[in-house]
Protein backbone atom coordinates (compact mmCIF):
# COMPACT_ATOMS: atom_id res chain seq x y z
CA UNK A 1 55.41 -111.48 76.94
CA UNK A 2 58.82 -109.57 77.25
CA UNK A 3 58.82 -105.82 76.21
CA UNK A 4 61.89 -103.64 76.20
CA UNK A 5 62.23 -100.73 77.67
CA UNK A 6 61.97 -98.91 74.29
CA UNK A 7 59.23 -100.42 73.86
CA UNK A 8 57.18 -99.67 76.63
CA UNK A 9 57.83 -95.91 76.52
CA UNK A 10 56.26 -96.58 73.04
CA UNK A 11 53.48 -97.84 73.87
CA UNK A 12 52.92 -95.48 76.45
CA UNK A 13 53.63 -92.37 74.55
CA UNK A 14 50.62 -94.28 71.98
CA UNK A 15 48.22 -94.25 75.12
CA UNK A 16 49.10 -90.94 76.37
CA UNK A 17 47.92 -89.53 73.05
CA UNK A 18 44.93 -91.91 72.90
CA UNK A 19 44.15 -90.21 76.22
CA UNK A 20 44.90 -86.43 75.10
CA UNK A 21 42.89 -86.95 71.99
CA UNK A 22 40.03 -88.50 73.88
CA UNK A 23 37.65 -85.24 74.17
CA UNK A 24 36.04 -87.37 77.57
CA UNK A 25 38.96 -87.10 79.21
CA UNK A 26 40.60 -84.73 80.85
CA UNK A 27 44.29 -85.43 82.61
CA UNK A 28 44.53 -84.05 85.40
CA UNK A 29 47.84 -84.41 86.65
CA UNK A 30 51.15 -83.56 84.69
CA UNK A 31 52.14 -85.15 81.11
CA UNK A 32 55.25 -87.17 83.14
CA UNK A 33 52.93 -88.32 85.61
CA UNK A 34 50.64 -89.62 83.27
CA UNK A 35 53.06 -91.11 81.38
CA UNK A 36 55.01 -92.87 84.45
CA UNK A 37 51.61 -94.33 85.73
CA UNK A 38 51.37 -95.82 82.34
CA UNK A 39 54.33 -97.40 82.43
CA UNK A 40 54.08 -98.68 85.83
CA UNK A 41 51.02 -100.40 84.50
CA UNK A 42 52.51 -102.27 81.92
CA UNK A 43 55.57 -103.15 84.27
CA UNK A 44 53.19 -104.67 86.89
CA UNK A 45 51.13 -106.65 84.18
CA UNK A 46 54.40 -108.05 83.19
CA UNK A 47 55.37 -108.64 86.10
CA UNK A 48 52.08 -110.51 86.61
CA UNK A 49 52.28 -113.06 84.02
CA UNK A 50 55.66 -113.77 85.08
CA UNK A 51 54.35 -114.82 87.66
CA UNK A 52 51.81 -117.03 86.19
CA UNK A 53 53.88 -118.74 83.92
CA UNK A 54 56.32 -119.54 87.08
CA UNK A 55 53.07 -121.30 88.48
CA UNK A 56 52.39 -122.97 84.84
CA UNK A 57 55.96 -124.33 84.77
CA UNK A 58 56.04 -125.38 88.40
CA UNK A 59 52.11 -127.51 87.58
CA UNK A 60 53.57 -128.98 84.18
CA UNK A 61 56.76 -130.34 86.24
CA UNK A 62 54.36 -131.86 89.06
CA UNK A 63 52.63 -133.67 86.34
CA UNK A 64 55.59 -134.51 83.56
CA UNK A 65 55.15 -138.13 84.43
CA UNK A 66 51.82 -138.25 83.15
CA UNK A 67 52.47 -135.35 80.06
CA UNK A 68 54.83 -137.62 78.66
CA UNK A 69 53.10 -140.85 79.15
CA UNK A 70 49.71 -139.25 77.74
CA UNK A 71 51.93 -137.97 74.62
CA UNK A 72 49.90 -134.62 75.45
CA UNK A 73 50.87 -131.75 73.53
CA UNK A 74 53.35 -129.69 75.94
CA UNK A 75 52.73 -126.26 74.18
CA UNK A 76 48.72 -126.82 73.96
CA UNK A 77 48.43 -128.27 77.70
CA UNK A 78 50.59 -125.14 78.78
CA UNK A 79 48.39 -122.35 76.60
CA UNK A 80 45.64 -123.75 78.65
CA UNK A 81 46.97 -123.90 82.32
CA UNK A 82 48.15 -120.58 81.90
CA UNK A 83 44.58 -119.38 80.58
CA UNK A 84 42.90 -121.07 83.91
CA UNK A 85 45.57 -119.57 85.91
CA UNK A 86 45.10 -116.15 84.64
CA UNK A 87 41.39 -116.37 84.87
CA UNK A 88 41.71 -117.78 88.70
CA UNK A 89 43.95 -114.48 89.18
CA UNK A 90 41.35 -112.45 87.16
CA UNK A 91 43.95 -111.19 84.76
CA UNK A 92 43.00 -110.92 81.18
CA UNK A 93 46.14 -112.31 79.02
């Protein structure tokens, strides 16, 4: 999934104050800190499941041959390599 830039400082402005309002936790470390570490985060799971579908697109190429010959279902075949993928990587999509 693609997220502006917008975006992610959204989202982690919403998790910041999650965080603040959480009366178990207590930041430590400056509000821009916090913030940037947030951000960084997101980046990097992005950047993650870029990286997975790269692997799903380079498996479904290997095996378009057969895809098309089954008739399988492109979009269905690729939701699923990309959930065994993730889960070999141990990344929660």
């Amino acid at each position: 999934m693609r997220l502006s830039k917008r975006k992610i400082e959204y989202l982690s402005a919403k998790i910041l104050n999650l965080l603040q309002d959480n009366a178990r936790i207590h930041i430590t470390s400056s509000v821009d800190l916090t913030t940037r570490a947030i951000e960084d985060a997101i980046y990097a799971d992005m950047r993650l499941e870029e990286e997975i579908d790269e692997e799903v697109d380079v498996l479904l190429g290997q095996h378009r041959g057969e895809i098309e010959a089954l008739e399988m279902d492109l979009g269905v075949l690729r939701a699923k390599i990309k959930r065994e993928v993730a889960k070999k990587r141990g990344f929660t999509l």
